[in-house]
Protein backbone atom coordinates (compact mmCIF):
# COMPACT_ATOMS: atom_id res chain seq x y z
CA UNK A 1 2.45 -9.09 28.61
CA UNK A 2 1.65 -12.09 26.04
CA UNK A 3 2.90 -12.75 22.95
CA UNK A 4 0.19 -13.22 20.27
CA UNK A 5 2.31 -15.70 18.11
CA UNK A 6 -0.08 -16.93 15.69
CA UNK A 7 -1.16 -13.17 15.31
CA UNK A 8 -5.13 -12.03 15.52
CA UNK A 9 -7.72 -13.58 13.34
CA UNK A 10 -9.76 -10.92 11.17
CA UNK A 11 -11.38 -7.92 12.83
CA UNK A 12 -11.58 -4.63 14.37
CA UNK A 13 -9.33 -4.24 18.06
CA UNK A 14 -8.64 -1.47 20.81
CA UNK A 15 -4.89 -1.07 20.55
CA UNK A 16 -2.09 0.98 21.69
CA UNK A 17 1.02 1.53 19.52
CA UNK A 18 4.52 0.05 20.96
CA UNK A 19 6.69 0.29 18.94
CA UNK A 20 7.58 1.21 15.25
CA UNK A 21 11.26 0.22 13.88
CA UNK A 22 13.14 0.73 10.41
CA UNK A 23 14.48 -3.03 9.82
CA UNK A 24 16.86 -4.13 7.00
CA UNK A 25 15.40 -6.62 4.30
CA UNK A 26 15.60 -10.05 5.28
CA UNK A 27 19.29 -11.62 4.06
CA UNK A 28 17.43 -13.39 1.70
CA UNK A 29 15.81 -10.94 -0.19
CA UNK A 30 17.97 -8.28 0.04
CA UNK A 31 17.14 -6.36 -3.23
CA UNK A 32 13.65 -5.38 -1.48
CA UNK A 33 14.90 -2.71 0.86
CA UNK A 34 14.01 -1.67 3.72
CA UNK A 35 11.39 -2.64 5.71
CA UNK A 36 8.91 -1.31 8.57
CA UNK A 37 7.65 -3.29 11.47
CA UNK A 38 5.13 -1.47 14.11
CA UNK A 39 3.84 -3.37 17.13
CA UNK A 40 0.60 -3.23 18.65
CA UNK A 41 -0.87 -4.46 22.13
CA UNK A 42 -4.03 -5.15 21.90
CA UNK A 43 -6.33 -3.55 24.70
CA UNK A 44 -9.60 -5.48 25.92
CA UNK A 45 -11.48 -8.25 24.66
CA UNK A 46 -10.70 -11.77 24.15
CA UNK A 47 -7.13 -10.73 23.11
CA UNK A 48 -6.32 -8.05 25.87
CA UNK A 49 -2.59 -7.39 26.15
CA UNK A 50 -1.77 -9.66 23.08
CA UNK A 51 1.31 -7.96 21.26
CA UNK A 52 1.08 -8.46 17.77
CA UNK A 53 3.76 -7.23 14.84
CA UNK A 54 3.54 -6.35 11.37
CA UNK A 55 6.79 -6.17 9.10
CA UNK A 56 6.05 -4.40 5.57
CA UNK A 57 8.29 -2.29 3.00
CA UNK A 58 9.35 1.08 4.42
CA UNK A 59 7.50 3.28 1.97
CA UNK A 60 4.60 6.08 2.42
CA UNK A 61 3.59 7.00 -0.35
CA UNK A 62 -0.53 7.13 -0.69
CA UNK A 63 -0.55 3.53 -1.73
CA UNK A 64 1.61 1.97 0.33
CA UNK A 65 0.46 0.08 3.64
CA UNK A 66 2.72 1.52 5.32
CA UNK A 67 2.25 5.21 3.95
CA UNK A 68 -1.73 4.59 4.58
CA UNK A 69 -1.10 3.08 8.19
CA UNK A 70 0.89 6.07 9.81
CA UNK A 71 -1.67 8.17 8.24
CA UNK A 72 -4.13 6.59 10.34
CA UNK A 73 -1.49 6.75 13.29
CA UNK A 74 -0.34 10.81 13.05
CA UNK A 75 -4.05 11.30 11.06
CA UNK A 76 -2.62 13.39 8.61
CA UNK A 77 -0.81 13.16 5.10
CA UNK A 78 2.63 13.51 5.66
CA UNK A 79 4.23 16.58 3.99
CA UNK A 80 6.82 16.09 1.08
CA UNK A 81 10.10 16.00 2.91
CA UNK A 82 8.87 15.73 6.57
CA UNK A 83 10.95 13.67 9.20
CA UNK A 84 8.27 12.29 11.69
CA UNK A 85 9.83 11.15 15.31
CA UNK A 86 6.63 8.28 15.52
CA UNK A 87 7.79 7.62 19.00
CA UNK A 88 5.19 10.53 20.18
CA UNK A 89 2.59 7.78 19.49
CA UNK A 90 3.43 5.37 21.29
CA UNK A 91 0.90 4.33 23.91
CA UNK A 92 -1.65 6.17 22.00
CA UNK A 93 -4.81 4.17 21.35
CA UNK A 94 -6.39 3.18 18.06
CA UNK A 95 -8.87 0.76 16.28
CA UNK A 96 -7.20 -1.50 13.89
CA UNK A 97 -8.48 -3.23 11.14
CA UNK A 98 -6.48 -6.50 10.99
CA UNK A 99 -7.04 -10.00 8.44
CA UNK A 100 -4.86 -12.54 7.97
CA UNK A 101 -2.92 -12.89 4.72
CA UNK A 102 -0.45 -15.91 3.74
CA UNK A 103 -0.79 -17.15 7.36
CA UNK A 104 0.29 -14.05 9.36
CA UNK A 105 -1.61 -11.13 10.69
CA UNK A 106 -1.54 -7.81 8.61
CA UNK A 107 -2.94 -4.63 9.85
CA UNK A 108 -5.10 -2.61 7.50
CA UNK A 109 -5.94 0.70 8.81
CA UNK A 110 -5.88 2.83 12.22
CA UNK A 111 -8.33 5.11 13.35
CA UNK A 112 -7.33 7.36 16.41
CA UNK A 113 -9.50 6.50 19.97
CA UNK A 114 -10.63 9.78 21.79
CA UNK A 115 -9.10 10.54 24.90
């Protein structure tokens, strides 16, 4: 397995989802909260087996990036008070829409692959 460190470049990419962690704000901004990080590998293409990470805050609400992506992961609003175990997504495949922003990769949106 490689890692992707300069991150993907704009586009649409076959992934599968790795990982997704709950992270603590960096020590220098501490008064931002939480934050969320979810890992991809990148399946086929020029960029097959890449992993790739995105860190952003640790909110879903319908405008958040975060709330929007795991939408896109479980396809489904989450219900008001719901704990979701995202682990029973991992290896799952999806199309992600990535672009770069500030010099770093940020994923966009993820659409579920059929089996």
């Amino acid at each position: 397995m490689q890692i992707q460190v300069d991150g993907l470049p704009d586009g649409s990419y076959t992934v599968e989802l790795v990982s997704a962690e709950e992270l603590p704000p960096p020590e220098d901004h501490e008064d931002w909260g939480p934050s969320a990080e979810l890992t991809v590998m990148v399946v086929g293409g020029d960029y097959d087996g890449n992993v790739v990470a995105d860190r952003m805050g640790y909110r879903v609400g319908k405008k958040a990036r975060f709330g929007k992506l795991v939408r896109g992961i479980i396809g489904r609003d989450l219900q008001p008070g719901e704990a979701l175990d995202i682990s029973q997504y991992y290896g799952r495949r999806y199309t992600l829409l990535a672009e770069v922003s500030d010099g770093r990769t940020r994923f966009l949106n993820f659409v579920s692959v059929p089996d």
